[in-house]
N, C-alpha and C. Protein backbone atom coordinates (compact mmCIF):
# COMPACT_ATOMS: atom_id res chain seq x y z
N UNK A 1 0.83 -1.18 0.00
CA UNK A 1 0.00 0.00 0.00
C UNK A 1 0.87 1.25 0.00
N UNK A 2 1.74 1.15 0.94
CA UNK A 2 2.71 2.46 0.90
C UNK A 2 3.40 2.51 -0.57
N UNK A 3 3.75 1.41 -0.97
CA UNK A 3 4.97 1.71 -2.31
C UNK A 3 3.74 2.57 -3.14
N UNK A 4 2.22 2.01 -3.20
CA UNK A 4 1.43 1.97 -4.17
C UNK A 4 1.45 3.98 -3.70
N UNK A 5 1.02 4.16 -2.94
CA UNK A 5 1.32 6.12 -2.37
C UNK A 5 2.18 6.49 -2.25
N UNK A 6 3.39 6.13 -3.09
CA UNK A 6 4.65 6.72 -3.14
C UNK A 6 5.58 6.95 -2.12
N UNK A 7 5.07 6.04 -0.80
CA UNK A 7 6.03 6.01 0.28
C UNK A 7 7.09 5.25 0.62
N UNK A 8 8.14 5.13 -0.71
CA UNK A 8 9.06 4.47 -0.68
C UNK A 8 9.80 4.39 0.30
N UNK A 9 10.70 5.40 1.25
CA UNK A 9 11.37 5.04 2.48
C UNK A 9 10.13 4.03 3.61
N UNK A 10 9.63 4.78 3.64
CA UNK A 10 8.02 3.54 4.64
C UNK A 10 8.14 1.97 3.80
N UNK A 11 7.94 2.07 2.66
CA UNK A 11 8.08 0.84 2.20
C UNK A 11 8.83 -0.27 2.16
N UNK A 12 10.10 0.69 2.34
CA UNK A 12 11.56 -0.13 2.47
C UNK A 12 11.72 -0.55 3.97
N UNK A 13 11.14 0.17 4.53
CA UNK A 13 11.77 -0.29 6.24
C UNK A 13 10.34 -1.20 6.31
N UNK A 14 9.32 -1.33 5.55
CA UNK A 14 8.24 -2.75 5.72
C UNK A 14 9.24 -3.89 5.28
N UNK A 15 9.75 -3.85 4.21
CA UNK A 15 10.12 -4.91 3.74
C UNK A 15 11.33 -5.05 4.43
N UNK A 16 11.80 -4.76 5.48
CA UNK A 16 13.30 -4.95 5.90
C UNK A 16 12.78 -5.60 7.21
N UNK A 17 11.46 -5.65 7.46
CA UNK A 17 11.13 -6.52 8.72
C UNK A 17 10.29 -8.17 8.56
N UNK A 18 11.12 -7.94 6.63
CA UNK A 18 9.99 -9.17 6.93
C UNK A 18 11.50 -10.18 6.81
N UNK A 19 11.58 -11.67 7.62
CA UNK A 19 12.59 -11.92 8.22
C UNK A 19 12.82 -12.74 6.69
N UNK A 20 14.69 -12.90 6.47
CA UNK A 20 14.60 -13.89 5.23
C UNK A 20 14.30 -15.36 5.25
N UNK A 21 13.90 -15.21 4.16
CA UNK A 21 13.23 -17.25 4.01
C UNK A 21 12.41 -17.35 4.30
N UNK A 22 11.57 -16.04 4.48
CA UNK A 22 9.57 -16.04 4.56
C UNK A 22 9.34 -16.58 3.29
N UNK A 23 8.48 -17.18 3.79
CA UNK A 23 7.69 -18.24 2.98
C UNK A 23 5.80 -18.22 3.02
N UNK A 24 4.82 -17.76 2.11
CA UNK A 24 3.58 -17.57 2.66
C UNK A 24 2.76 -18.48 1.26
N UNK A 25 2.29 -19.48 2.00
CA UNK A 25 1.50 -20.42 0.55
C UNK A 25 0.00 -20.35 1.05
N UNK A 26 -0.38 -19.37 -0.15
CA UNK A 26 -1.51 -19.40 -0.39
C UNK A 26 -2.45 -20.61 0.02
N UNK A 27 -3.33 -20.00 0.01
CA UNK A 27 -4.90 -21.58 0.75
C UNK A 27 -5.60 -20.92 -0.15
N UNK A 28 -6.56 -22.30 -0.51
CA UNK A 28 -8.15 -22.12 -1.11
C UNK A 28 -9.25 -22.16 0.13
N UNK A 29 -10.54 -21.64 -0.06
CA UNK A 29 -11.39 -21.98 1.04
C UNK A 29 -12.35 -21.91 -0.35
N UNK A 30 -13.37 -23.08 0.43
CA UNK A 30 -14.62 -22.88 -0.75
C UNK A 30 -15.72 -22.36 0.10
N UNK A 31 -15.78 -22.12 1.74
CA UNK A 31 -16.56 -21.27 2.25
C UNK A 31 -16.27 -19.65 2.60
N UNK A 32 -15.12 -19.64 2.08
CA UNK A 32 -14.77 -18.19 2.29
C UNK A 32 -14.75 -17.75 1.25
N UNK A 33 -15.39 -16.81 1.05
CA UNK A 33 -15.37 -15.75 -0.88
C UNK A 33 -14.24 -15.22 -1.06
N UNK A 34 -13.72 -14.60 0.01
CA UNK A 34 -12.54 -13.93 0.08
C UNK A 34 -10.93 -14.67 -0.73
N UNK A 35 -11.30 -16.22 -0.17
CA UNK A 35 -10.15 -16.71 -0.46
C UNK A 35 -10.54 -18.06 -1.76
N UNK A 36 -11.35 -18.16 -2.21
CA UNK A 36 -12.13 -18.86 -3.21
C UNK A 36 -11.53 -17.95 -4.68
N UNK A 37 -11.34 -18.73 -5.36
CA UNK A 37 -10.75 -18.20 -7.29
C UNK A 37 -11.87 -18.75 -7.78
N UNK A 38 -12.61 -18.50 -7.95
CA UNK A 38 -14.01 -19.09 -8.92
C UNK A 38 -13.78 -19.23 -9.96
N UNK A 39 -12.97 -18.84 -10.68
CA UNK A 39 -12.51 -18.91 -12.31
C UNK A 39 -11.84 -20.31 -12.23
N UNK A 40 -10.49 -20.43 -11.13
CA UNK A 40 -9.57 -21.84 -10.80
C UNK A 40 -10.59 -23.13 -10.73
N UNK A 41 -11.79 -22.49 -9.66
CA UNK A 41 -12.55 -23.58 -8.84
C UNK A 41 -13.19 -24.37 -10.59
N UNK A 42 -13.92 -23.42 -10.92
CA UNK A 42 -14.39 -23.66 -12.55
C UNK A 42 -13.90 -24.66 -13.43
N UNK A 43 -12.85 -23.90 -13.66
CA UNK A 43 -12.17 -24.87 -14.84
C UNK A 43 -11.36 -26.06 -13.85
N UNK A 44 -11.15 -26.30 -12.52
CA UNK A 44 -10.93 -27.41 -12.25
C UNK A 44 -12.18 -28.76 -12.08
N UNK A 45 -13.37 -28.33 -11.72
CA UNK A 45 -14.67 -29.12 -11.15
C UNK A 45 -14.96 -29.30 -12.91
N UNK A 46 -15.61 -27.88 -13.68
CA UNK A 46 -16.28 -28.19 -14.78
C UNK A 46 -15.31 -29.17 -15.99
N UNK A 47 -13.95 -29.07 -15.76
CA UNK A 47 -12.98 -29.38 -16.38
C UNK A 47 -13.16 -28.32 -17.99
N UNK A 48 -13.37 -27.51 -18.36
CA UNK A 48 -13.77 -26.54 -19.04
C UNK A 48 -13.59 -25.36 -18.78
N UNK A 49 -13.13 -24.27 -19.56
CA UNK A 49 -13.31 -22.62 -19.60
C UNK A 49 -14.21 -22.51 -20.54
N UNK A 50 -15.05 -21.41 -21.25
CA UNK A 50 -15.69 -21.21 -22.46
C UNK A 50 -15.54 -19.46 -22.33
N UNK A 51 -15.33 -18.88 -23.45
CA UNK A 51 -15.78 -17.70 -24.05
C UNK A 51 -17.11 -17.65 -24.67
N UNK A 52 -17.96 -16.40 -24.05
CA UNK A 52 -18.50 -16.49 -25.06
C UNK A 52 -18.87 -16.12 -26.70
N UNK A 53 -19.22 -16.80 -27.55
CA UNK A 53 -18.95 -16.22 -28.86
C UNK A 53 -19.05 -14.91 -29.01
N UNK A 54 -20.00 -14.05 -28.56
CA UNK A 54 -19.83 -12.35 -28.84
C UNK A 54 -18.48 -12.02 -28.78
N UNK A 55 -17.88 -12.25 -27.81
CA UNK A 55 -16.26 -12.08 -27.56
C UNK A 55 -15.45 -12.56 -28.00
N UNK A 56 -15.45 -13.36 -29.07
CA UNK A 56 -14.45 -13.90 -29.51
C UNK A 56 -14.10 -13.49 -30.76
N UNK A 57 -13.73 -12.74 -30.68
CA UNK A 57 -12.56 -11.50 -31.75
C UNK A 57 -11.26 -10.93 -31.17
N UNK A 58 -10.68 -10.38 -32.58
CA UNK A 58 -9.81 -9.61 -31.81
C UNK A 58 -9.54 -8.53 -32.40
N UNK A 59 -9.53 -7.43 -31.78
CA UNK A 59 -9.44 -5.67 -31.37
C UNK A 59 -8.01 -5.64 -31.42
N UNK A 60 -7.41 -4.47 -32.26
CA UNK A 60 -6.61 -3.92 -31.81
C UNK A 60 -6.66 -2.61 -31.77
N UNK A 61 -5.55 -1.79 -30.58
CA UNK A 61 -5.89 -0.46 -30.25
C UNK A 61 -4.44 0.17 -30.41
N UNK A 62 -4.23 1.60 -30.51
CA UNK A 62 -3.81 2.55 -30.83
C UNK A 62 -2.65 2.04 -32.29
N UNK A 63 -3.91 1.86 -32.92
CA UNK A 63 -3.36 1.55 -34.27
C UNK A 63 -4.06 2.73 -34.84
N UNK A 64 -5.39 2.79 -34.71
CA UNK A 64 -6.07 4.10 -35.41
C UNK A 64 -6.64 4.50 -34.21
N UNK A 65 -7.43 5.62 -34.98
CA UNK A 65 -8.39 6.93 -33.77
C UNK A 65 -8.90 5.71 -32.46
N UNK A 66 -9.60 4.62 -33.21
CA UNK A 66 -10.38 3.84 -32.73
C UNK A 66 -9.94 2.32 -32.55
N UNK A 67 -10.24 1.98 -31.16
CA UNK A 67 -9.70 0.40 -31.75
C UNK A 67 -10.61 -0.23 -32.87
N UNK A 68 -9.62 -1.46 -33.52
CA UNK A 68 -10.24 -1.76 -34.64
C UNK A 68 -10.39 -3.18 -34.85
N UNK A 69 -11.64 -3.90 -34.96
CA UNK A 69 -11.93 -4.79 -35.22
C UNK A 69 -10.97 -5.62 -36.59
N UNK A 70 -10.19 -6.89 -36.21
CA UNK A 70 -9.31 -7.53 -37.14
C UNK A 70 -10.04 -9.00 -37.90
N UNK A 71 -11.16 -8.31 -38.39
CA UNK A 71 -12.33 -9.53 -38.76
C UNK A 71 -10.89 -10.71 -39.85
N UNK A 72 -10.31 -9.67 -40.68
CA UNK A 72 -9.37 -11.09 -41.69
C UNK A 72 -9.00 -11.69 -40.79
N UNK A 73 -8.32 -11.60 -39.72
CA UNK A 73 -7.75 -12.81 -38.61
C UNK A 73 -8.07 -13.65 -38.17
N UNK A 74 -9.85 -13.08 -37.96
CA UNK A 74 -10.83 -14.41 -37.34
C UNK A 74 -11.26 -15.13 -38.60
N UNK A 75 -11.61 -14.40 -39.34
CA UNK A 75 -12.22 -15.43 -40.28
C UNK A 75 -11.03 -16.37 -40.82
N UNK A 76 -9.66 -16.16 -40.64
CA UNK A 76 -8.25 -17.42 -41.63
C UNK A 76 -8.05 -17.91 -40.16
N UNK A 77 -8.50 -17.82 -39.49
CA UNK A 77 -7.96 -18.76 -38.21
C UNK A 77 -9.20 -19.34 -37.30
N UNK A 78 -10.07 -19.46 -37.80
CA UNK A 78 -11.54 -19.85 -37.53
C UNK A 78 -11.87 -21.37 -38.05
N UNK A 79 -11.91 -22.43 -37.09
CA UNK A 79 -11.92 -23.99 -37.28
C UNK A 79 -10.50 -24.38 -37.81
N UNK A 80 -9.30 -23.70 -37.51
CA UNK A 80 -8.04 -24.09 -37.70
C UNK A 80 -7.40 -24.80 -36.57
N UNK A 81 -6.28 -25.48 -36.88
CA UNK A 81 -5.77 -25.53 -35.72
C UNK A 81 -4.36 -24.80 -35.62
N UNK A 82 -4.52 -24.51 -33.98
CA UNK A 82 -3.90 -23.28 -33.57
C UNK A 82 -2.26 -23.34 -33.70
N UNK A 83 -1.63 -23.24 -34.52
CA UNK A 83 -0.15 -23.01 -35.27
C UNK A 83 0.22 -21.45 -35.11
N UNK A 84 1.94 -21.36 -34.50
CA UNK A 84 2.55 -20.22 -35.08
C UNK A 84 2.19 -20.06 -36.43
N UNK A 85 2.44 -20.59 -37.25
CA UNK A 85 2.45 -20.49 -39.07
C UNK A 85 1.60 -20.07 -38.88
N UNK A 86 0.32 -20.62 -38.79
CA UNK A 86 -1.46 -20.18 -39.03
C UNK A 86 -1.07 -18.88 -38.45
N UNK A 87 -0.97 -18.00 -37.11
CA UNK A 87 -1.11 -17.05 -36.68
C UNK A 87 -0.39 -15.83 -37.61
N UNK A 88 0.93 -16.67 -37.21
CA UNK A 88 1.55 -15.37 -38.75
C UNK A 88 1.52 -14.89 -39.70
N UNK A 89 1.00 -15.94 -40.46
CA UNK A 89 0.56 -15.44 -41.67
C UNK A 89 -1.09 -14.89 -41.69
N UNK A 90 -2.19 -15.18 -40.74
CA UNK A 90 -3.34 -14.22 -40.65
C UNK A 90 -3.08 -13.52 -39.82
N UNK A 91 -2.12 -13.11 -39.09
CA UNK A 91 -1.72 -11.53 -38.46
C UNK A 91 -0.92 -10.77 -39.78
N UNK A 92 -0.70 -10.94 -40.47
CA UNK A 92 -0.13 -9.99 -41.64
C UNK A 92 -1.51 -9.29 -42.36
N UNK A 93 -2.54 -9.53 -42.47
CA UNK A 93 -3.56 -8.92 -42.65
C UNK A 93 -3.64 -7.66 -41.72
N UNK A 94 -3.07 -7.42 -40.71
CA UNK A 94 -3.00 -6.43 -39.64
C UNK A 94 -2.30 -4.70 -40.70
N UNK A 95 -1.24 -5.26 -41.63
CA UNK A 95 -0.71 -4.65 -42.43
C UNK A 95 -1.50 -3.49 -43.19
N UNK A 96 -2.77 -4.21 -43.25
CA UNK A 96 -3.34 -3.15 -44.10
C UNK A 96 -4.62 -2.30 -43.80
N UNK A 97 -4.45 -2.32 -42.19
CA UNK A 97 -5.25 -0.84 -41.03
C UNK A 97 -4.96 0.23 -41.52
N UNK A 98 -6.02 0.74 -41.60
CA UNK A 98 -5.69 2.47 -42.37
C UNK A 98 -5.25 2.68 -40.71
N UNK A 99 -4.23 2.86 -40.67
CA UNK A 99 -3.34 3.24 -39.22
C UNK A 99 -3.05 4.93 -39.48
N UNK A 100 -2.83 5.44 -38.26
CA UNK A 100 -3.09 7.07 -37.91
C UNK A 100 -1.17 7.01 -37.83
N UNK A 101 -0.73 7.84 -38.38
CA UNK A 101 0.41 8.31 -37.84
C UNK A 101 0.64 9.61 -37.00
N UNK A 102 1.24 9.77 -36.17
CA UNK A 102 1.16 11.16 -35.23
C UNK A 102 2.89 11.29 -34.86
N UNK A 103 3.12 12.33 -33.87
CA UNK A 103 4.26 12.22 -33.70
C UNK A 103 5.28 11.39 -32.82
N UNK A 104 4.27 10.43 -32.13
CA UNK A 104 4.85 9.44 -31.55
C UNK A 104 5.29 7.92 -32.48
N UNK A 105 4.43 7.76 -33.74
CA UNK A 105 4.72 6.93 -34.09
C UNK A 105 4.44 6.37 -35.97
N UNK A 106 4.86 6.52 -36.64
CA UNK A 106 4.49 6.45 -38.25
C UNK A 106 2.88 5.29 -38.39
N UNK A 107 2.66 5.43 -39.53
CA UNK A 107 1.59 4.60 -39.66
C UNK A 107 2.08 2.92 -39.99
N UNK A 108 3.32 2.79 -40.68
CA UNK A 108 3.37 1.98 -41.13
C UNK A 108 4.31 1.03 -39.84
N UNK A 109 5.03 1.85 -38.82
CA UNK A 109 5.29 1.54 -37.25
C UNK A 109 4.07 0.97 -36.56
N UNK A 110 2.83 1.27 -36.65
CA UNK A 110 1.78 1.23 -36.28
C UNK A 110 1.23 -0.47 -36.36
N UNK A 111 1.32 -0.58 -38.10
CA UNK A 111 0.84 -1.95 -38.47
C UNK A 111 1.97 -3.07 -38.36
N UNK A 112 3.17 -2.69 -37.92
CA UNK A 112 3.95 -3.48 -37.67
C UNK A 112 3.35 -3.84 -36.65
N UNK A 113 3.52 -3.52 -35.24
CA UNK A 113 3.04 -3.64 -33.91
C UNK A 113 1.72 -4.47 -33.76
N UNK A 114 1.03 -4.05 -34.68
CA UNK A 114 -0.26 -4.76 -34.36
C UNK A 114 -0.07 -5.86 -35.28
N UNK A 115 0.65 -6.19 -36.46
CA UNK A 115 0.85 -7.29 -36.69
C UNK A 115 1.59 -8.42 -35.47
N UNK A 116 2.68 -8.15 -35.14
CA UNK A 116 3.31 -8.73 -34.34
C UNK A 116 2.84 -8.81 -32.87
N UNK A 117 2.17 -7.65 -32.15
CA UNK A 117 1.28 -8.37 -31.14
C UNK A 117 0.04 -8.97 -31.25
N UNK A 118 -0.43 -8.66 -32.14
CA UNK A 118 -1.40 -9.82 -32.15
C UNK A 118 -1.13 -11.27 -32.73
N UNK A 119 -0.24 -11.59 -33.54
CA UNK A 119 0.46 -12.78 -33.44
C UNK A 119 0.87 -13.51 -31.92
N UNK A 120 1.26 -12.44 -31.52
CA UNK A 120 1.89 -12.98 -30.13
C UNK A 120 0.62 -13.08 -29.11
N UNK A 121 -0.70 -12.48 -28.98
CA UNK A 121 -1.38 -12.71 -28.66
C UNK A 121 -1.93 -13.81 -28.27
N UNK A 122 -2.43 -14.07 -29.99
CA UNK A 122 -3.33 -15.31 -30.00
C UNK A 122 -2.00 -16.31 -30.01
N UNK A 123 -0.62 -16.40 -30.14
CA UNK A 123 0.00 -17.59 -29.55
C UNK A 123 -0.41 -17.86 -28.16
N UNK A 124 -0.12 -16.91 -27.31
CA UNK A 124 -0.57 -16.86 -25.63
C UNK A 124 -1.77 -17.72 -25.64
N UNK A 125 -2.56 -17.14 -25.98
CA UNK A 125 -3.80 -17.31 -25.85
C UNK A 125 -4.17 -19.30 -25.83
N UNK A 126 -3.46 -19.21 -27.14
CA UNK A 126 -3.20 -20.58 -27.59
C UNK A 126 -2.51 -21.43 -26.98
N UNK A 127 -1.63 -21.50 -25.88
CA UNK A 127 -0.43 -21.74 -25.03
C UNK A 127 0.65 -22.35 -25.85
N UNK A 128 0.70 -21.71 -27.06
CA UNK A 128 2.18 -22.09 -27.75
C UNK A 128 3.24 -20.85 -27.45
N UNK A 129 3.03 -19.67 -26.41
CA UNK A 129 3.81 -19.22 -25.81
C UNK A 129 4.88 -19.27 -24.81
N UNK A 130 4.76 -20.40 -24.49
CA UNK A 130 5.93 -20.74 -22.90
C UNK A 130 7.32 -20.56 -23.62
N UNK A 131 7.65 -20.98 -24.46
CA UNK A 131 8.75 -20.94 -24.50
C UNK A 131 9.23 -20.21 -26.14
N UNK A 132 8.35 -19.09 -26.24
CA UNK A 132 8.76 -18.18 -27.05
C UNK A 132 9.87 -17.34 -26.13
N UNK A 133 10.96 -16.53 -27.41
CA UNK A 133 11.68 -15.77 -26.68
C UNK A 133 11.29 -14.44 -26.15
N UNK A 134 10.31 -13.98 -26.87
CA UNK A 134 9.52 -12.78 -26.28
C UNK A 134 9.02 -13.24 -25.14
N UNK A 135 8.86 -14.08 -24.43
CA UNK A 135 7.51 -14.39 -23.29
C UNK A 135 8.54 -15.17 -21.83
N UNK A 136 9.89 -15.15 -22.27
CA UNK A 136 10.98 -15.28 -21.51
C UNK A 136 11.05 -14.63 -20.56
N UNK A 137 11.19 -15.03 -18.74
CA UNK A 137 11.77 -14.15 -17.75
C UNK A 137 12.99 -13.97 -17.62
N UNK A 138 13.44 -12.67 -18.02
CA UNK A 138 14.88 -12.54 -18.18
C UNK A 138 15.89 -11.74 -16.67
């Protein structure tokens, strides 16, 4: 709370009392709300997550004025199965966003970015991210 209000010296002398080789492992409770993950509890009991279809697109933002719906992506990667290749090559459709250039960034800087994060996206998404080099703790 203090670091979060900018009370860095306060913050530092919190963390200098906490003794080394603290160790604190989390608990589940399924009668306590507080300490219950309903999302975890979910997909462990239902054995399932689901989206629902309204949501299942993908937006990208400060590419133009507005974020922008990337309908070519869904529709070439729609009943596929989920491949880097597949992603890369229907994230290159990202290329051709009438993208805003300003002075932070060109237009054609613009559709790079949203090509390449949204590639990297829907890898995540997909869990063929673990051991990309972008997604590395370095």
């Amino acid at each position: 709370m203090r670091l979060d209000l900018g009370k860095l010296t306060e913050a530092a002398a919190d963390a200098d009392l906490v003794p080394a080789g603290f160790v604190y492992n989390a608990t589940y409770s399924s009668t306590n709300d507080r300490r219950r993950n309903r999302l975890f509890f979910d997909g462990q009991t239902n054995l399932y997550l689901s989206v629902d279809p309204r949501f299942r697109n993908l937006t990208v933002g400060g590419v133009a004025v507005a974020p922008v719906r990337v309908t070519d992506v869904e529709k070439a990667i729609t009943g596929q199965a989920p491949t880097s290749e597949l992603f890369a090559k229907a994230c290159e459709s990202c290329r051709s966003i009438d993208a805003m250039a300003d002075i932070h960034a060109s237009a054609d800087y613009r559709q790079h970015l949203a090509t390449v994060l949204s590639r990297r996206a829907l890898e995540k998404a997909a869990g063929l991210a673990d051991n990309a080099p972008w997604n590395r703790v370095h």
